[in-house]
Structure formats: C-alpha cells, structure tokens
N, C-alpha and C. Protein backbone atom coordinates (compact mmCIF):
# COMPACT_ATOMS: atom_id res chain seq x y z
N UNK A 1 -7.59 1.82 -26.25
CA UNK A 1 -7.04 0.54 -25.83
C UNK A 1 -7.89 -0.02 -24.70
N UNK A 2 -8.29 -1.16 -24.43
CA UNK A 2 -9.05 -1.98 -23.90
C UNK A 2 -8.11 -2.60 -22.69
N UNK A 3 -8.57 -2.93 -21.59
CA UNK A 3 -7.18 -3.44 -20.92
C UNK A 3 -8.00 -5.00 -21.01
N UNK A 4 -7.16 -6.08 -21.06
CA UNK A 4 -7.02 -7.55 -21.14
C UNK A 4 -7.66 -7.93 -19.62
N UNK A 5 -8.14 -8.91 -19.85
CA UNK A 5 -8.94 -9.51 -18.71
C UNK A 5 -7.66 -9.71 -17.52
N UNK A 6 -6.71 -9.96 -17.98
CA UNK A 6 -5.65 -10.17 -16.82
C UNK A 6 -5.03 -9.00 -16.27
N UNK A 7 -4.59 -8.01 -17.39
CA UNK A 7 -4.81 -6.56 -16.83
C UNK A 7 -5.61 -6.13 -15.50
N UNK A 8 -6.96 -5.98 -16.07
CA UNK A 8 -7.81 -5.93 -14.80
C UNK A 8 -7.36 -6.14 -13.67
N UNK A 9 -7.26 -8.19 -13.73
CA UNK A 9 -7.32 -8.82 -12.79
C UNK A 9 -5.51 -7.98 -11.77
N UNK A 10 -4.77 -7.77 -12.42
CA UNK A 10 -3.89 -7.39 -11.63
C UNK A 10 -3.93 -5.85 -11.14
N UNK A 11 -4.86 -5.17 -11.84
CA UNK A 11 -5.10 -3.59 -11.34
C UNK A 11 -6.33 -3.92 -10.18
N UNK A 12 -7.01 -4.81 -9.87
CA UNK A 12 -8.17 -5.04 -9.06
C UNK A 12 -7.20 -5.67 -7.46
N UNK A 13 -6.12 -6.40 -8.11
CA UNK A 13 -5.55 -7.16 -6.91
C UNK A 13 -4.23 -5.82 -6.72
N UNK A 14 -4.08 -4.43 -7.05
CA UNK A 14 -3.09 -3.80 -6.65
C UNK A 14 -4.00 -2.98 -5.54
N UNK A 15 -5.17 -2.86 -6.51
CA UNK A 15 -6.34 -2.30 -5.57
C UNK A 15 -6.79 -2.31 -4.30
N UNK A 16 -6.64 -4.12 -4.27
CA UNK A 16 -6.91 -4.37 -2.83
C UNK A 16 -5.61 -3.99 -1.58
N UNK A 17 -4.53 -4.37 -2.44
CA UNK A 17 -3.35 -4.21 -1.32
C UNK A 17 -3.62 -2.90 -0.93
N UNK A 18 -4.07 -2.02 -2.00
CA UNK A 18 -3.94 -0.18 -1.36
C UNK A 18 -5.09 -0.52 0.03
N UNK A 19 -5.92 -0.90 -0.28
CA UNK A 19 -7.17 -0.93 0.50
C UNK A 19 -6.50 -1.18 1.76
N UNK A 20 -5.57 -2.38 2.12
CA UNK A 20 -5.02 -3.21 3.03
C UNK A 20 -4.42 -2.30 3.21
N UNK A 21 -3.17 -1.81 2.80
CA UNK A 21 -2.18 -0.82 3.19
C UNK A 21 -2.63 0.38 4.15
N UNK A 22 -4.05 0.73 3.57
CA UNK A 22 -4.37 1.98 4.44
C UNK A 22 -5.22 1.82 5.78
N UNK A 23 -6.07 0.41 5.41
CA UNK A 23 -6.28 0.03 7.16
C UNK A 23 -4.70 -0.19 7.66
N UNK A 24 -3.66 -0.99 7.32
CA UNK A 24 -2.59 -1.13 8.40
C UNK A 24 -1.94 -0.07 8.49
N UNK A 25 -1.93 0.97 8.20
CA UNK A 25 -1.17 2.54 8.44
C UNK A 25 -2.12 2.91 9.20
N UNK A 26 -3.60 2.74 9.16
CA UNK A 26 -4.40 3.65 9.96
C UNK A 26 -4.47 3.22 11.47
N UNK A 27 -4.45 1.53 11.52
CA UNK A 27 -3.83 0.58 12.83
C UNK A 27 -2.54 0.56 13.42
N UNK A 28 -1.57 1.14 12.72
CA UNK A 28 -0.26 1.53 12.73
C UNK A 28 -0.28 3.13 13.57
N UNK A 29 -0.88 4.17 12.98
CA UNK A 29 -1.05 5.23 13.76
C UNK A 29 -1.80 5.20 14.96
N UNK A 30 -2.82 4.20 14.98
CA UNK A 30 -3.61 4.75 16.33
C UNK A 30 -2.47 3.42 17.94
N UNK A 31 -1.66 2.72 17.07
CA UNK A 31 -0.87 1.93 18.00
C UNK A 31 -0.34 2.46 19.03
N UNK A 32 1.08 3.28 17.81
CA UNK A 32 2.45 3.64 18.15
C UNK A 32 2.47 5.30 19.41
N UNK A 33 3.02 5.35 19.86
CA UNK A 33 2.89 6.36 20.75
C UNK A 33 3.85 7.60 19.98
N UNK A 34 4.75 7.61 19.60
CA UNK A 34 5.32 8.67 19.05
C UNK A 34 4.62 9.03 17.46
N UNK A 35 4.64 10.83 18.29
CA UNK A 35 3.69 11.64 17.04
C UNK A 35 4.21 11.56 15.95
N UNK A 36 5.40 11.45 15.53
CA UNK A 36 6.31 11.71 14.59
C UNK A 36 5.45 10.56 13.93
N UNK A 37 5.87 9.39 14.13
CA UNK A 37 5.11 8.07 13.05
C UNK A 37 3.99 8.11 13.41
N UNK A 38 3.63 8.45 13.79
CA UNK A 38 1.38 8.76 13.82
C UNK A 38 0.91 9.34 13.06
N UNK A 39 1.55 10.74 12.95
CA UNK A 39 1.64 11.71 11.67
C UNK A 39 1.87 10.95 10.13
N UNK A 40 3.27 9.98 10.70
CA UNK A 40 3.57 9.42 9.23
C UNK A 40 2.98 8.20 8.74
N UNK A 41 2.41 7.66 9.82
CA UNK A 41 1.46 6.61 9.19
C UNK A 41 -0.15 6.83 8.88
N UNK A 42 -0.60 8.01 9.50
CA UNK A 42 -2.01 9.05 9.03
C UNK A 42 -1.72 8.99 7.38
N UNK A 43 -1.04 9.83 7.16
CA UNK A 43 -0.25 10.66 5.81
C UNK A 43 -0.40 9.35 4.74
N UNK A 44 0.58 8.17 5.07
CA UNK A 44 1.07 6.72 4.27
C UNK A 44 -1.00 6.60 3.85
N UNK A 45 -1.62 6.18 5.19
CA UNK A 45 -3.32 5.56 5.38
C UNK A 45 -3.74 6.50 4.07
N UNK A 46 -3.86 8.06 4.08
CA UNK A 46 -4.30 8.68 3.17
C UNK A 46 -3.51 8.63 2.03
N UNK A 47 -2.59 8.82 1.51
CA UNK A 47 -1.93 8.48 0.57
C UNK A 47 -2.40 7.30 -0.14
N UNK A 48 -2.87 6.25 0.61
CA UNK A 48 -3.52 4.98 0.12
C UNK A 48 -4.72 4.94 -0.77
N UNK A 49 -5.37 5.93 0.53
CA UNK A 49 -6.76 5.71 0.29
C UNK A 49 -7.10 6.66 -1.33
N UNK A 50 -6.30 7.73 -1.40
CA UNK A 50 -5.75 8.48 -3.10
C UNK A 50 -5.57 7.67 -3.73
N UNK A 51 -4.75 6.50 -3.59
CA UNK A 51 -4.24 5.90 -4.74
C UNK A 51 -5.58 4.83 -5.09
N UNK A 52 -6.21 4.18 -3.94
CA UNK A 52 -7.19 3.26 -4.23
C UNK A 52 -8.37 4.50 -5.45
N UNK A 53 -8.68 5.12 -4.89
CA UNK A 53 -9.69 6.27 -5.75
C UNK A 53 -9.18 6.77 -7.61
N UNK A 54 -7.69 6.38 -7.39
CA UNK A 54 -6.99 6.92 -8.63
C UNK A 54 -7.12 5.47 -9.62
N UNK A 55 -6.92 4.51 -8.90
CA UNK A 55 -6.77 3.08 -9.57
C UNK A 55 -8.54 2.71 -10.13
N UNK A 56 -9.00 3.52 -8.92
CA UNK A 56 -11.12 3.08 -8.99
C UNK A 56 -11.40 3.74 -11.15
N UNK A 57 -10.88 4.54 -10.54
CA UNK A 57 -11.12 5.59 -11.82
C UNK A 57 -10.71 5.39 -12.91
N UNK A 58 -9.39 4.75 -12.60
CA UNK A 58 -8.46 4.23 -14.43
C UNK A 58 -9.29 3.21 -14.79
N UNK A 59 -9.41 2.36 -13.56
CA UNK A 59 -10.44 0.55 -14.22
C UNK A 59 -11.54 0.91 -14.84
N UNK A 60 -12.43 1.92 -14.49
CA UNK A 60 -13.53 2.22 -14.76
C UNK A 60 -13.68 3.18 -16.12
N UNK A 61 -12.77 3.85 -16.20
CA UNK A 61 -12.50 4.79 -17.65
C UNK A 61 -12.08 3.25 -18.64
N UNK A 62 -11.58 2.45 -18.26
CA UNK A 62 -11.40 1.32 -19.62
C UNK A 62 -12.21 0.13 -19.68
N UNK A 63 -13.85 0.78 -18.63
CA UNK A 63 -14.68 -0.07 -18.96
C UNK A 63 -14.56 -1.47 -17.62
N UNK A 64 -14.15 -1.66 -16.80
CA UNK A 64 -14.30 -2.41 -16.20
C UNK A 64 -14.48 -2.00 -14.48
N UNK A 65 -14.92 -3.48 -13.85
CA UNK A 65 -15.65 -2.96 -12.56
C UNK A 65 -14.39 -3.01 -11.59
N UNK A 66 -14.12 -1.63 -10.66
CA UNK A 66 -13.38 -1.87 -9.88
C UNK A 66 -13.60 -2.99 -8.75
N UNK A 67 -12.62 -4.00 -7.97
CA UNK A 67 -13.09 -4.77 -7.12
C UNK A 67 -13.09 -3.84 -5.34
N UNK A 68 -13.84 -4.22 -4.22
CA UNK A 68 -14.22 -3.79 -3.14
C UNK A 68 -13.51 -4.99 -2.27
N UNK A 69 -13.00 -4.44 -1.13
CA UNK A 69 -12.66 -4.96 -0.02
C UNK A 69 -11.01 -5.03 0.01
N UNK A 70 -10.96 -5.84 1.02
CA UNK A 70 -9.52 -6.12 0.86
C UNK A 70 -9.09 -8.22 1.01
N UNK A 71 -7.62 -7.80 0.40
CA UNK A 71 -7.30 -9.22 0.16
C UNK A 71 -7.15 -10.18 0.95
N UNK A 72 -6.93 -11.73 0.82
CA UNK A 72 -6.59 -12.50 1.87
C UNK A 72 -5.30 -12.13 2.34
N UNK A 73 -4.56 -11.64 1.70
CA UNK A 73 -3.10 -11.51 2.13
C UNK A 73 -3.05 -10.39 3.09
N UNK A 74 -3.85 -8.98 2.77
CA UNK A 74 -3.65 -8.46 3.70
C UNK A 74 -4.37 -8.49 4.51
N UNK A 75 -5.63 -8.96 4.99
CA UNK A 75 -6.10 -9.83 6.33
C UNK A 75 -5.40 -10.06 7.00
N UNK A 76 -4.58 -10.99 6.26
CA UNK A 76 -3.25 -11.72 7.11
C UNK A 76 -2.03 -10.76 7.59
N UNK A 77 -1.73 -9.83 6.99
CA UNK A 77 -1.13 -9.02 7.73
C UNK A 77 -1.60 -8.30 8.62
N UNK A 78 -2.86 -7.74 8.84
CA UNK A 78 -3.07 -6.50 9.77
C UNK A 78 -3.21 -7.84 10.42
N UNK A 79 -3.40 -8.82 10.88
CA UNK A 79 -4.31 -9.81 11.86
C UNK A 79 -2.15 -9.68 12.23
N UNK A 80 -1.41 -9.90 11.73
CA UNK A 80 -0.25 -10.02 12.33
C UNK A 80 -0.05 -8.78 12.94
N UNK A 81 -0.23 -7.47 12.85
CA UNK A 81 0.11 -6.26 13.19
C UNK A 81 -0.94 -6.23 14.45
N UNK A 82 -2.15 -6.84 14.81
CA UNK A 82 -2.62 -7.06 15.41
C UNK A 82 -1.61 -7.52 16.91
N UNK A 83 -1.55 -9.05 16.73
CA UNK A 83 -1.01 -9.69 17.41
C UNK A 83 0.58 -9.01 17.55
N UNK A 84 1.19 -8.67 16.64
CA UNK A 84 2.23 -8.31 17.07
C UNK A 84 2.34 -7.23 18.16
N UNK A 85 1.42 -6.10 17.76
CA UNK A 85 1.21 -4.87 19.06
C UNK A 85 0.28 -5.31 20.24
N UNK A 86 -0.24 -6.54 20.42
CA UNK A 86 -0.66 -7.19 21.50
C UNK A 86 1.05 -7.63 22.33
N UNK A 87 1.84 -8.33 21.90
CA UNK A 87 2.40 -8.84 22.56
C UNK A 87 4.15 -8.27 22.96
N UNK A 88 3.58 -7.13 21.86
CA UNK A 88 5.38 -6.16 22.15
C UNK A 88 5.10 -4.95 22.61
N UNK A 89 4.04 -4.60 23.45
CA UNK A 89 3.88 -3.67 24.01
C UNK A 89 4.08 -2.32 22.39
N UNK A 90 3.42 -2.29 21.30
CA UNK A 90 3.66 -1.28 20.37
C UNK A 90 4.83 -1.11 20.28
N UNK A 91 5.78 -2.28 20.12
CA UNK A 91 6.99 -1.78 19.98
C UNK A 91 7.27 -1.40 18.19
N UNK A 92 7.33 -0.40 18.08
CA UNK A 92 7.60 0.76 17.28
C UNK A 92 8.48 -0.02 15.93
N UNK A 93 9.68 -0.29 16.66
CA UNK A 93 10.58 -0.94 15.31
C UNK A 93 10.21 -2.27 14.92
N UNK A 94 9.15 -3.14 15.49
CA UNK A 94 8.63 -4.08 14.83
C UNK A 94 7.69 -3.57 13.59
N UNK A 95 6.78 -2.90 14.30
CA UNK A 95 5.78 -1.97 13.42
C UNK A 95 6.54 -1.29 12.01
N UNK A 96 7.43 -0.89 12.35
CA UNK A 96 8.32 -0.63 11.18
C UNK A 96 9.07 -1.28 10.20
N UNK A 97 9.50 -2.28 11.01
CA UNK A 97 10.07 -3.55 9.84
C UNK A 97 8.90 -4.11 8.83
N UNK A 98 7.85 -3.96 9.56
CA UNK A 98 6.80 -4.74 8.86
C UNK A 98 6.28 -4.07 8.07
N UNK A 99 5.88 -2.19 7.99
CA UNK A 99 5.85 -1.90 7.25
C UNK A 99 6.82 -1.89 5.85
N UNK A 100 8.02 -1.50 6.04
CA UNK A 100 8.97 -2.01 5.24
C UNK A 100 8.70 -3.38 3.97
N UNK A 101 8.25 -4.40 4.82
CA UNK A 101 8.53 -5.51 4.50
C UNK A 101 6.90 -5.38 3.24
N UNK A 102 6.13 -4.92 3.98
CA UNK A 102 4.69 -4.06 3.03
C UNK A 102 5.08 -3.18 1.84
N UNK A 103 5.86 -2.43 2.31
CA UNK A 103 6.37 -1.43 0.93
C UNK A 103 7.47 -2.11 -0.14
N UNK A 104 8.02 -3.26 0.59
CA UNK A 104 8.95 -3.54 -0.79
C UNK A 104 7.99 -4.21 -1.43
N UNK A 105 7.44 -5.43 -0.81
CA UNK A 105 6.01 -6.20 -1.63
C UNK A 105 5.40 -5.45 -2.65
N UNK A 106 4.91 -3.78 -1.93
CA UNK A 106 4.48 -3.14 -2.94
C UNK A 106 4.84 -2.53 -3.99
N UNK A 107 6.01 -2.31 -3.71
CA UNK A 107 7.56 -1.93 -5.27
C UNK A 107 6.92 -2.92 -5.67
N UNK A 108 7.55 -4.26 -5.65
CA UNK A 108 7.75 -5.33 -6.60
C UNK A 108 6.18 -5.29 -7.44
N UNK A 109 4.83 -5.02 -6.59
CA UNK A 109 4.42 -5.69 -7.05
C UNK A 109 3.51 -4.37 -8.63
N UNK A 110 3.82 -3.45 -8.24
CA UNK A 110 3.62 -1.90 -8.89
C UNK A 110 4.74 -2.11 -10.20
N UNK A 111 6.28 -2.64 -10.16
CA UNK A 111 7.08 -2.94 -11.45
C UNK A 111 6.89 -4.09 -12.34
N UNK A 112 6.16 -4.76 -12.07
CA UNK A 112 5.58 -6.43 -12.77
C UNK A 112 4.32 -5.61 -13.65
N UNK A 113 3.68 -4.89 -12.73
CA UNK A 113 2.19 -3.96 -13.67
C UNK A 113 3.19 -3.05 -14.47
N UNK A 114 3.91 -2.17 -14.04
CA UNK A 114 4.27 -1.12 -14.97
C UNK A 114 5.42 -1.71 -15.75
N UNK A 115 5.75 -2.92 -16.05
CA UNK A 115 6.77 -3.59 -16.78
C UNK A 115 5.94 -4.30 -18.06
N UNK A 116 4.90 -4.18 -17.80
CA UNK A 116 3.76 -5.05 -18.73
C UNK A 116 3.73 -4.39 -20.27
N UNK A 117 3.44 -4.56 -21.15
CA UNK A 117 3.87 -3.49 -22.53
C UNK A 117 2.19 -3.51 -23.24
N UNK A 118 0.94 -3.84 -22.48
CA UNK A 118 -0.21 -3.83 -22.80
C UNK A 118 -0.76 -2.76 -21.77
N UNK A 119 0.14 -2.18 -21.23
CA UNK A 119 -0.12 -0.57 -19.72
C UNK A 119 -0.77 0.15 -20.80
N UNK A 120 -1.38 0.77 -20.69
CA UNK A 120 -2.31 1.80 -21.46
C UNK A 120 -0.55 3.16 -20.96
N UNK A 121 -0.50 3.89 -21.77
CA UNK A 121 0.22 5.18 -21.18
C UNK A 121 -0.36 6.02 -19.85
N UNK A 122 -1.58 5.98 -20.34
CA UNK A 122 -2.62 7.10 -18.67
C UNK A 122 -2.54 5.90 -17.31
N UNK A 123 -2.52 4.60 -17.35
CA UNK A 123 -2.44 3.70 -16.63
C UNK A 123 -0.95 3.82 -15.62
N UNK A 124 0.04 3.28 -16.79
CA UNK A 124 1.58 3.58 -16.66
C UNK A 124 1.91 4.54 -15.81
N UNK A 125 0.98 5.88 -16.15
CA UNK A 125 1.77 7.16 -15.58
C UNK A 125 1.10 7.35 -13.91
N UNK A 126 -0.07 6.78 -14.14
CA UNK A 126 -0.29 6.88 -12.70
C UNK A 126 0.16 5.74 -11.53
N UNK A 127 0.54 4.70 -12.04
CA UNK A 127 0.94 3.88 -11.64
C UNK A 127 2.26 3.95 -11.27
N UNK A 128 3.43 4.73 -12.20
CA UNK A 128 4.59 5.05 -11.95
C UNK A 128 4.42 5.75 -10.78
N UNK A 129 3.76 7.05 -11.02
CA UNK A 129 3.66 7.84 -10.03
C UNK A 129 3.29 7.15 -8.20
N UNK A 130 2.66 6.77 -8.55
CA UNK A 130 2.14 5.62 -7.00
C UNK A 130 3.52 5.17 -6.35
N UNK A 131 4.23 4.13 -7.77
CA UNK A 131 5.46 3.19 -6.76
C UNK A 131 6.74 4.20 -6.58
N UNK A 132 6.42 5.77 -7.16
CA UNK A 132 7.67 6.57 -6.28
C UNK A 132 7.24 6.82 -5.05
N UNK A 133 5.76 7.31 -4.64
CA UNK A 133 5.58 7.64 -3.47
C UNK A 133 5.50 6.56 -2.60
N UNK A 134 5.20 5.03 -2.51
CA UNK A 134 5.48 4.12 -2.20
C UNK A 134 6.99 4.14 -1.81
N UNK A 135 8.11 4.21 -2.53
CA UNK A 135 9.52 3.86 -2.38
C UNK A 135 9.55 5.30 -1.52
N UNK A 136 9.44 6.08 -1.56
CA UNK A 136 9.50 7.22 -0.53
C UNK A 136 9.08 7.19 1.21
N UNK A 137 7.90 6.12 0.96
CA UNK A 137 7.29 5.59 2.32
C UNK A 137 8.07 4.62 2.58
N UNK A 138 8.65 3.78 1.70
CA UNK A 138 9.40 2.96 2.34
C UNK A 138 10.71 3.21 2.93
N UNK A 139 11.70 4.22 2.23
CA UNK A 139 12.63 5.15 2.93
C UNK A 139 12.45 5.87 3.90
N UNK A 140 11.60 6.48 4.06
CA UNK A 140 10.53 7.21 5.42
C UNK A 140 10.82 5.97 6.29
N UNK A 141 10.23 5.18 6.47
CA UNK A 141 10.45 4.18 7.46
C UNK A 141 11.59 3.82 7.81
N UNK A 142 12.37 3.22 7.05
CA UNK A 142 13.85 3.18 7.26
C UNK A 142 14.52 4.34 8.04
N UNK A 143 14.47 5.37 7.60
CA UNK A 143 14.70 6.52 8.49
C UNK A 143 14.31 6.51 9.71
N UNK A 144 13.09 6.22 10.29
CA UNK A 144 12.62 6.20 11.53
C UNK A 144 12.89 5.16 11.86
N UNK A 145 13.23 4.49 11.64
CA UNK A 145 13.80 2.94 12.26
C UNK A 145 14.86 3.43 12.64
N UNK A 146 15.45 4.22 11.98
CA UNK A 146 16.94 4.46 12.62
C UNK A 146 16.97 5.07 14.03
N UNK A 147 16.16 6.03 14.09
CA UNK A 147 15.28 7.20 15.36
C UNK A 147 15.21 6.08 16.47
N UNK A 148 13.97 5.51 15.92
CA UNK A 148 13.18 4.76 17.42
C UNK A 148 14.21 3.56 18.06
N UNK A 149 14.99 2.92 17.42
CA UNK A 149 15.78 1.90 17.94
C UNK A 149 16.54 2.35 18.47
C-alpha cells in the first residue's frame, strides 16, 4: 500500500509537532525547579524525540521524504512558553496547563490520522501506540498540577 499524497502530508505535519513537543519539554525541564517535573518533562522531550525517529521510518518505508524542522504553530508555542516563564517567575502550573493544552491538541490530532481507513495497518499500530503514551503524558500532568498548586 502506497500512502496518498495527503497521507504524507499529515504524517510530515504530526512529525513536526513531535519535533515541537520535544524542544518544549526539553525548555520545560531546564525552567521548572522541581525534580519531579524535570525528570517528567526530560522523559515526555525523549519520548518525542522516539516517536519523531518512529514516524521518520514509517514515511520512508512507503517511499516518501520525511519533513525536517519544526512547525509554525509550534514556534508559536515555545515563543509563548518562553515569555510565559519570563514573566511568572517558572511558575510551574502555568507550564503545566500549557502542556496539557499541547497533549490534548496532540490526541485530537493522532485520532483524525488513526481514524483515516487509507492507515496502512504498520502505520495505525504505531501511531495508536504514540496517542496512548501521549494521553498518559497528558494525565501525568494533570496529576502534577494537582501537587504543585
């Protein structure tokens, strides 16, 4: 099975968010002062940077070029995670809402790909696999939101 030019185009743009995701976990850990989420946003950064390498590999086994860098969108977020730990002193449960607000984006946007009925099965399964550990990071957070506030 061949994946469809739009295929691609949405495995290239899940690509980039991983890319994004793991600079703002890795800007996220070197922020926050408590080890506990330093640890857990290290862990989230690498977890990313797996999934970007897992996604490199599926595009490329069905023949097409993985894309490099990261998106306008998440520019725009770390540039907010930026400014936000400029002006709240690293306050912790902002950093956390926002991740949150990153991980549901990334549910939604992982069930629109794996809802598609042109998913290759080897595609599907790694992709499933991604938006559990995703929904796991996003519960992780929630949890520590509960902690730090």
């Amino acid at each position: 099975m061949k994946y469809t030019e739009e295929m691609s185009n949405k495995l290239n743009e899940l690509l980039e968010k991983n890319y994004d995701a793991e600079k703002g976990y890795k800007k996220a850990a070197e922020i926050v002062d408590n080890a506990k989420l330093q640890q857990f946003f290290s862990q989230q950064a690498q977890n990313r940077y797996d999934f970007g390498h897992e996604l490199k590999t599926e595009i490329r086994n069905f023949g097409e070029t993985p894309d490099k860098g990261g998106s306008t969108t998440g520019v725009a977020h770390r540039t907010w995670m930026d400014i936000k730990s400029t002006f709240t002193s690293n306050d912790e449960e902002a950093i956390l809402n926002e991740v949150q607000t990153g991980e549901k984006a990334a549910v939604e946007e992982y069930d629109d790909i794996i809802n598609d009925t042109t998913l290759p099965p080897t595609t599907k399964k790694i992709l499933t696999e991604q938006r559990e550990s995703v929904k796991t990071a996003l519960q992780s957070a929630k949890n520590f939101e509960v902690v730090v506030s």
